[in-house]
Protein backbone atom coordinates (compact mmCIF):
# COMPACT_ATOMS: atom_id res chain seq x y z
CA UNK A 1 13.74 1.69 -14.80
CA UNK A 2 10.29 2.31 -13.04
CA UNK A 3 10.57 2.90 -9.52
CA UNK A 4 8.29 4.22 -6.43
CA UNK A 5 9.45 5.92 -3.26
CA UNK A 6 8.47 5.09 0.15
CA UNK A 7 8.15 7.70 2.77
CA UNK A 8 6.27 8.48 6.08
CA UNK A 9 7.68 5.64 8.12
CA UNK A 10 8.99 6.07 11.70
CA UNK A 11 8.42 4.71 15.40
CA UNK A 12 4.97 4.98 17.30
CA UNK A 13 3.14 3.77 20.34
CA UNK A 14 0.62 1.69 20.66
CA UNK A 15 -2.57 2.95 19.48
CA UNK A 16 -0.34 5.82 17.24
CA UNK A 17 -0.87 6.40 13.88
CA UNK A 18 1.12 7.17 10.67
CA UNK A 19 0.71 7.86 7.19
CA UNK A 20 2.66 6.87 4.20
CA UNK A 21 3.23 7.71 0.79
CA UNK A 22 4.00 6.53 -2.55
CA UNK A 23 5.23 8.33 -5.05
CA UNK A 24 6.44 7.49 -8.21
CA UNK A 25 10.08 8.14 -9.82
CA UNK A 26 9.52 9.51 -13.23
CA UNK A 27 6.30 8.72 -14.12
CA UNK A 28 2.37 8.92 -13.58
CA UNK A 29 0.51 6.64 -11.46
CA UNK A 30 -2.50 7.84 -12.89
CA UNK A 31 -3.08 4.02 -14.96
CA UNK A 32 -1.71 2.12 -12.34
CA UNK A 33 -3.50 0.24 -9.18
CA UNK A 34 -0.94 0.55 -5.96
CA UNK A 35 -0.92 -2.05 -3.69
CA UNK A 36 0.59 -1.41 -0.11
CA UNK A 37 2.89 -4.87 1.36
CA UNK A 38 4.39 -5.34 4.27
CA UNK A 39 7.15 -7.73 6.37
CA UNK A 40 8.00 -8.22 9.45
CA UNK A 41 11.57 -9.65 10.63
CA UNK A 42 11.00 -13.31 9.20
CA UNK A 43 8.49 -13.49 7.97
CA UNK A 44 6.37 -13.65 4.63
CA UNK A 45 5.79 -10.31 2.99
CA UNK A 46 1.69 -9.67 3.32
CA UNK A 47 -0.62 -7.69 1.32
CA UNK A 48 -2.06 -4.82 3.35
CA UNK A 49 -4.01 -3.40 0.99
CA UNK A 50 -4.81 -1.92 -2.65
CA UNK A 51 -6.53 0.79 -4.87
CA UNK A 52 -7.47 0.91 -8.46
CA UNK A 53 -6.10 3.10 -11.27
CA UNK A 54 -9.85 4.65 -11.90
CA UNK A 55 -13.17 3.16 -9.92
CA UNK A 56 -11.16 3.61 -6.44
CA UNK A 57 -11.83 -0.09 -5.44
CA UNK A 58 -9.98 -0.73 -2.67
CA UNK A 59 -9.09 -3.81 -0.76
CA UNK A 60 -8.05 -4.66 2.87
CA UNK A 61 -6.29 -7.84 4.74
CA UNK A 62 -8.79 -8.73 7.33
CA UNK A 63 -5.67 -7.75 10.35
CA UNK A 64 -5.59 -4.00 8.96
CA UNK A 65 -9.61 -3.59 8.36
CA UNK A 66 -11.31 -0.20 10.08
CA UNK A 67 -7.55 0.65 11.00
CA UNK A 68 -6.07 1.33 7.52
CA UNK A 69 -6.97 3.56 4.85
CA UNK A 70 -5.71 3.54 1.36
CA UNK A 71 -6.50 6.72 -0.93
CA UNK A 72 -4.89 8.34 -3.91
CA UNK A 73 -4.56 11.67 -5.44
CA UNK A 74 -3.80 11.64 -8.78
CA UNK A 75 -3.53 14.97 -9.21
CA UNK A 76 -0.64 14.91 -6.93
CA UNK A 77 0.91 11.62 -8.13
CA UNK A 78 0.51 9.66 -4.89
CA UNK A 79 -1.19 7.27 -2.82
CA UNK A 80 -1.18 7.16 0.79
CA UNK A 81 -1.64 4.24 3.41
CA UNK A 82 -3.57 5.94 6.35
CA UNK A 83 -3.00 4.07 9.47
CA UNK A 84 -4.59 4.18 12.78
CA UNK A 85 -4.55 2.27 16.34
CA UNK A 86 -1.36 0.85 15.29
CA UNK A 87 -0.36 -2.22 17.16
CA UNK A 88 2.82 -3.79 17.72
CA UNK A 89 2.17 -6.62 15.38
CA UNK A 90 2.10 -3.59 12.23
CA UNK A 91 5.66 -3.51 12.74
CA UNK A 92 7.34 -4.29 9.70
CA UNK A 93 9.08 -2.69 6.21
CA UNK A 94 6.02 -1.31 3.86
CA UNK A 95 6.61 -1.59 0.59
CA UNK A 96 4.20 -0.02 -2.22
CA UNK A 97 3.63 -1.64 -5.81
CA UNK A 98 2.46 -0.65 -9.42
CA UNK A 99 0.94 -2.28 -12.01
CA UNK A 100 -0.96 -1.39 -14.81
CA UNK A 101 -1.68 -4.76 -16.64
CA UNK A 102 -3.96 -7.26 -16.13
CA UNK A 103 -3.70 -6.14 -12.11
CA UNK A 104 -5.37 -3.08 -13.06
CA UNK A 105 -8.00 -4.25 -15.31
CA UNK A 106 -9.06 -6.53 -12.73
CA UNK A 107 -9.42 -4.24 -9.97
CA UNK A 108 -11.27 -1.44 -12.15
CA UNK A 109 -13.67 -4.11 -13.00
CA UNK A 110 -14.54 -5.72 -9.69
CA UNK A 111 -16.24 -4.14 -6.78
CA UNK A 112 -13.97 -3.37 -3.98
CA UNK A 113 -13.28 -6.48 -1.81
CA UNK A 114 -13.53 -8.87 -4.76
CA UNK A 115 -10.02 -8.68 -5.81
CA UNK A 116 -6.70 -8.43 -3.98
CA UNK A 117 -3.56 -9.01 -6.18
CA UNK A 118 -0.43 -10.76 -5.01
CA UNK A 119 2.65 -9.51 -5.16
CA UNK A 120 3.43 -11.50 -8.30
CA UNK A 121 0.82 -9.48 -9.81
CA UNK A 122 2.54 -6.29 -9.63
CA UNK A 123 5.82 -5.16 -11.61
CA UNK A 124 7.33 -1.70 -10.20
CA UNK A 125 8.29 -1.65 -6.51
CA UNK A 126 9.42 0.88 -3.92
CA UNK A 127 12.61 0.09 -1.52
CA UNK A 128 9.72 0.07 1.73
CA UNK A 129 10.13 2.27 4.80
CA UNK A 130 9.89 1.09 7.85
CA UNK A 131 7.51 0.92 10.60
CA UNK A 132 7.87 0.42 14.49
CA UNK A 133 5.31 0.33 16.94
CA UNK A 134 6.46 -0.29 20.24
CA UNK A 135 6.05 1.43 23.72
């Protein structure tokens, strides 16, 4: 079974930053667009952002824009979730997700900000790692 591994969670202050990775278990990312989730204590899980398999279009929830960064290096077999001036409302379990179906099609054909799968949309998953900002 496809899976992906979460890693580079922790605690942070206010204003802190982190990065995280995703990595996959046993296979190459290399055709797949990663998405990055996340939930906080109950609530809804949120899309936080995604990358493409090839054209590097990348997407952004409008809470995480000019804070977050999502890049990938294929050559390593991961993607990474840059984040910056974290507040206390990132808080929350980040999951990452795979697909390379229709989700990928779509977001190699579309300029960046035009398409932002939901988790539906992707099929392999990671077990999250969790987040805390907090003074």
């Amino acid at each position: 079974q496809l899976q992906l591994v979460e890693s580079g969670g922790g605690l942070v202050h206010p204003g802190g930053s982190l990065r995280l990775s995703c990595a996959p278990s046993g296979f190459s990312l290399d055709d797949y667009a990663v998405g990055w989730f996340r939930q906080a204590p109950g609530k809804e899980r949120e899309r936080v952002s995604c990358i493409s398999s090839k054209t590097l279009g990348t997407n952004y929830a409008d809470s995480v824009k000019g804070r977050f960064t999502i890049s990938r290096d294929n050559g390593k077999n991961v993607v990474y979730l840059q984040m910056e001036n974290l507040k206390p409302e990132d808080t929350g379990v980040y999951y990452c997700a795979a697909s390379r179906g229709l989700t990928a099609i779509k977001l190699n054909t579309f300029p960046s900000g035009h398409v932002f799968p939901t988790a539906e949309e992707y099929d392999v998953w990671g077990q999250g790692t969790q987040v805390t900002v907090s003074a």
